[in-house]
N, C-alpha and C. Protein backbone atom coordinates (compact mmCIF):
# COMPACT_ATOMS: atom_id res chain seq x y z
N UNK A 1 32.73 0.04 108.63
CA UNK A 1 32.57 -0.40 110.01
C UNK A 1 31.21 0.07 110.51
N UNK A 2 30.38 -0.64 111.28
CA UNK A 2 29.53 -0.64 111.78
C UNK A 2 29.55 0.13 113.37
N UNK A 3 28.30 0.86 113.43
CA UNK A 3 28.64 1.46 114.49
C UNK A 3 28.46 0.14 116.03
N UNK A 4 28.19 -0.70 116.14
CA UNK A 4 28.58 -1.64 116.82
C UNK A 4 29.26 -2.33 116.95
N UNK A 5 30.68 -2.54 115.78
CA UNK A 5 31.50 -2.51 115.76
C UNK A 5 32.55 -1.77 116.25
N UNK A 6 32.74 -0.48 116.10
CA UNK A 6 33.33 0.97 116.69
C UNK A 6 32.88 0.58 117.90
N UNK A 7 31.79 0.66 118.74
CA UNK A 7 31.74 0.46 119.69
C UNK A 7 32.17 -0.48 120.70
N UNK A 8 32.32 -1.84 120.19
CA UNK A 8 33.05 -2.88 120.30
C UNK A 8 34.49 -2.80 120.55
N UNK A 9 34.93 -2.06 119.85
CA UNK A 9 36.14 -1.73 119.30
C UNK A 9 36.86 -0.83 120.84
N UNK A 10 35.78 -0.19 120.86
CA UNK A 10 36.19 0.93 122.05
C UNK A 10 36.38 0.20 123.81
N UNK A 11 35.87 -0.97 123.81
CA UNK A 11 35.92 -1.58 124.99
C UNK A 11 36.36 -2.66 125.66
N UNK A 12 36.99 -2.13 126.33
CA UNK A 12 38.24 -3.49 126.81
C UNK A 12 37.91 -4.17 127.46
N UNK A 13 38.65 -5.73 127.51
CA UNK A 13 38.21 -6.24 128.83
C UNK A 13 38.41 -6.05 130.32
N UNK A 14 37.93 -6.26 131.25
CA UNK A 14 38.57 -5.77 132.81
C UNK A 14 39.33 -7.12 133.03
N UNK A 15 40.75 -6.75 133.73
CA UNK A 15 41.32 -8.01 134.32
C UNK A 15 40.57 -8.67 135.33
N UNK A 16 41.23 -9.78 136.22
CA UNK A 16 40.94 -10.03 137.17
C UNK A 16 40.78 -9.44 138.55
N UNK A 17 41.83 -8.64 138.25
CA UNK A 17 42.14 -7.72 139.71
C UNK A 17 41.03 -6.63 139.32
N UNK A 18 40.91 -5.73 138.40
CA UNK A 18 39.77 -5.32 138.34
C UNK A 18 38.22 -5.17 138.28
N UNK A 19 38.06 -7.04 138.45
CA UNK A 19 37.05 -7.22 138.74
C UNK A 19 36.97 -7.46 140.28
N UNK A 20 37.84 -7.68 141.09
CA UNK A 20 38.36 -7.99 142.98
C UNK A 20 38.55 -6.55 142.95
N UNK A 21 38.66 -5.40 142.59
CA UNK A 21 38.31 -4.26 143.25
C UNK A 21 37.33 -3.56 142.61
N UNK A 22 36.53 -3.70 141.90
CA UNK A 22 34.76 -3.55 141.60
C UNK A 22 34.21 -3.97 142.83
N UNK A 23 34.30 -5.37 143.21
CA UNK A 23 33.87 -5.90 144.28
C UNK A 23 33.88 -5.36 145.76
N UNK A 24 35.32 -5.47 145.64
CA UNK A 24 36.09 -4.79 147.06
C UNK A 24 35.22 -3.41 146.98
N UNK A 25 35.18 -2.43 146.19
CA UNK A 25 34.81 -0.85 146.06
C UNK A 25 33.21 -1.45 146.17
N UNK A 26 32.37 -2.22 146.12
CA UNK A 26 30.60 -2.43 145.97
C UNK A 26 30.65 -2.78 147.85
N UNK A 27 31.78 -3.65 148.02
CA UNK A 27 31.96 -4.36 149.66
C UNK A 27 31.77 -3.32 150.65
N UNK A 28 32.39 -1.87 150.30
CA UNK A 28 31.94 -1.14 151.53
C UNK A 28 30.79 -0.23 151.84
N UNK A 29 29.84 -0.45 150.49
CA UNK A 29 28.54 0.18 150.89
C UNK A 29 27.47 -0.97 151.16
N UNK A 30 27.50 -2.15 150.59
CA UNK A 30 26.83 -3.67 150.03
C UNK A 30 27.38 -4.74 150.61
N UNK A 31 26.29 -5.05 151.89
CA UNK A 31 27.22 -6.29 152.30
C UNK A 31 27.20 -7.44 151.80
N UNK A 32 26.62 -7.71 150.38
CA UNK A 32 26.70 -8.67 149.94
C UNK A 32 27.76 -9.20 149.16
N UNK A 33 28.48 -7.61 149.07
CA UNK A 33 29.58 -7.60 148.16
C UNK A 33 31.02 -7.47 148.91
N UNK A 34 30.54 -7.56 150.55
CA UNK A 34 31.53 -7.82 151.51
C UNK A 34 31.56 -8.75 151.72
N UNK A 35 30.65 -9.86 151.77
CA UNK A 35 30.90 -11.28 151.79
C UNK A 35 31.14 -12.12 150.65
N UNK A 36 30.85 -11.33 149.75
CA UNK A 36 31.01 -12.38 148.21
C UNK A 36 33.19 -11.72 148.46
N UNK A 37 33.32 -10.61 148.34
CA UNK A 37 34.83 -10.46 148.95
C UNK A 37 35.18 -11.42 149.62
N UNK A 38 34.89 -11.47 150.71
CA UNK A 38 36.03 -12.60 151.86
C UNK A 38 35.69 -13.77 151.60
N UNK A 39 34.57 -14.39 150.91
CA UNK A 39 34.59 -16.08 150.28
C UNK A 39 35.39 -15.59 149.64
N UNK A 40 35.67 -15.20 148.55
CA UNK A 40 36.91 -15.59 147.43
C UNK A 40 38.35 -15.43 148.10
N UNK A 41 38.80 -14.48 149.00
CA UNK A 41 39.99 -14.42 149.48
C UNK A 41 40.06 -16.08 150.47
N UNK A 42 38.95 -16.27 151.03
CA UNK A 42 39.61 -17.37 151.72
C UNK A 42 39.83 -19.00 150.67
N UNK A 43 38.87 -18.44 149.65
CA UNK A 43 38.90 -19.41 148.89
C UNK A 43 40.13 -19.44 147.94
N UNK A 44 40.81 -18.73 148.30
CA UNK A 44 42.25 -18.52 147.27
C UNK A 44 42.94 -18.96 148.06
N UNK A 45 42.93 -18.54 149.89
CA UNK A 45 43.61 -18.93 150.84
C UNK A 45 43.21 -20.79 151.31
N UNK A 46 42.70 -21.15 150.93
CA UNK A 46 41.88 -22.62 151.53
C UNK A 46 41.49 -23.57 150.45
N UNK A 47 41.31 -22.96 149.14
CA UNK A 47 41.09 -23.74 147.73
C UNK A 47 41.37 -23.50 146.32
N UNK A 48 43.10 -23.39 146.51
CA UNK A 48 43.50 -22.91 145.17
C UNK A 48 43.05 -23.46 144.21
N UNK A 49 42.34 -24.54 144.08
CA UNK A 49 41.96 -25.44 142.42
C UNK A 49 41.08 -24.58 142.07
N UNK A 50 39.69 -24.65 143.33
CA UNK A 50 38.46 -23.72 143.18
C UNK A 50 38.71 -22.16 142.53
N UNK A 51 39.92 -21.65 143.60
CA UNK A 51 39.79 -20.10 142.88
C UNK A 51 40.35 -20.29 141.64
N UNK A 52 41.19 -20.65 141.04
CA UNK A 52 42.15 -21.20 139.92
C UNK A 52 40.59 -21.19 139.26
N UNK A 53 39.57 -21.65 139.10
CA UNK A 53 38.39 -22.76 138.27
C UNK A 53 37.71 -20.86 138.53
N UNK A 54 37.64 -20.26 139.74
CA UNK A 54 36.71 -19.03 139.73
C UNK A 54 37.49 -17.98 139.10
N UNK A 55 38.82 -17.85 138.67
CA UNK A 55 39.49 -16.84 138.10
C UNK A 55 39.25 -17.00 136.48
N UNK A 56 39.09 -18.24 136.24
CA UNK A 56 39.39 -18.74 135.16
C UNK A 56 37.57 -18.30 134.31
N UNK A 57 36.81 -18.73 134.98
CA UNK A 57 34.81 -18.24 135.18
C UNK A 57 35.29 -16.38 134.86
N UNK A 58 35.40 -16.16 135.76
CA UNK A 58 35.46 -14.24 135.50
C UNK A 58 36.34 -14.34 134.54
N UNK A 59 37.13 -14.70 134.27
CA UNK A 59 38.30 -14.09 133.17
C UNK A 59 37.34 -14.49 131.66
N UNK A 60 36.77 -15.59 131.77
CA UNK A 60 35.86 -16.21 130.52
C UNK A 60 34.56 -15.23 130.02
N UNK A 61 34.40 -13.96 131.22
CA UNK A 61 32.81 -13.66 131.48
C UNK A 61 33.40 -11.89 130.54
N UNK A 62 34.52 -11.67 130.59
CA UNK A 62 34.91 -10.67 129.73
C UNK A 62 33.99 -9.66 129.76
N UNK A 63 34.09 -8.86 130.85
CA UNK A 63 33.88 -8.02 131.20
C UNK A 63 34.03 -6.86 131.04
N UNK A 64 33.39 -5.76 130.53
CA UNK A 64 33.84 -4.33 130.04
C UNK A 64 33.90 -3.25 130.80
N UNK A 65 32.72 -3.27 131.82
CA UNK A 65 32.49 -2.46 132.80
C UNK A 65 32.06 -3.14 133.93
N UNK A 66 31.77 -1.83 135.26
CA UNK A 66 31.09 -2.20 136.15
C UNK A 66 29.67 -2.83 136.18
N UNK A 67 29.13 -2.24 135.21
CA UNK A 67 28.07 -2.88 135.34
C UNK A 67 27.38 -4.12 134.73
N UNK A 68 28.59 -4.40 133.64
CA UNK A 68 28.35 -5.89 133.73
C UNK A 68 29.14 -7.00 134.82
N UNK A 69 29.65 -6.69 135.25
CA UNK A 69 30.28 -7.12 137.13
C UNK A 69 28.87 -7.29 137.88
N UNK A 70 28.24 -5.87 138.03
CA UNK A 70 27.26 -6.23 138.79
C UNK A 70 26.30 -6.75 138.60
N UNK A 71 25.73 -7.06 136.76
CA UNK A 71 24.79 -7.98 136.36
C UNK A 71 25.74 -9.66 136.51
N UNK A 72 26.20 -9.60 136.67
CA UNK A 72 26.91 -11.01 136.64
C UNK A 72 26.44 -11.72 138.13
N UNK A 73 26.83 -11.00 139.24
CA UNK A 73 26.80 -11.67 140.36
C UNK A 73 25.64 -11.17 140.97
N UNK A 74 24.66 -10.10 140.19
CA UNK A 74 23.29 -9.96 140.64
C UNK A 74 22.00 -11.14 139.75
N UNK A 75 22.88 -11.46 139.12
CA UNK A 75 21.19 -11.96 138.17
C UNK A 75 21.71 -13.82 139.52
């Protein structure tokens, strides 16, 4: 095994909900990350296909940590 493998090995993906409280937890210092918050809640509340299509985007983006969360919706 390769040590990038092992490493691989060691890192999980984040659910969904753990990527909505990355967010939520960035929302109360970053207001960008307080408004990227309440679009998606209303958009769950006002456009289930859309969030359904945006759960489905993050769940695809397989995520390990925070900080690929925050390269995601910063780049």
């Amino acid at each position: 095994m390769t040590i990038e493998e092992g490493i691989a090995m060691d890192k999980r993906i984040m659910s969904f909900d753990e990527v909505m409280d990355v967010i939520r937890s960035l929302a109360r210092s970053q207001g960008s990350y307080g408004r990227l918050y309440y679009s998606i809640l209303e958009m769950k509340k006002n456009n289930p296909d859309e969030y359904a299509y945006f759960k489905a985007d993050i769940a695809g983006q397989e995520f390990t940590d925070i900080i690929d969360v925050i390269m995601y919706f910063e780049s």
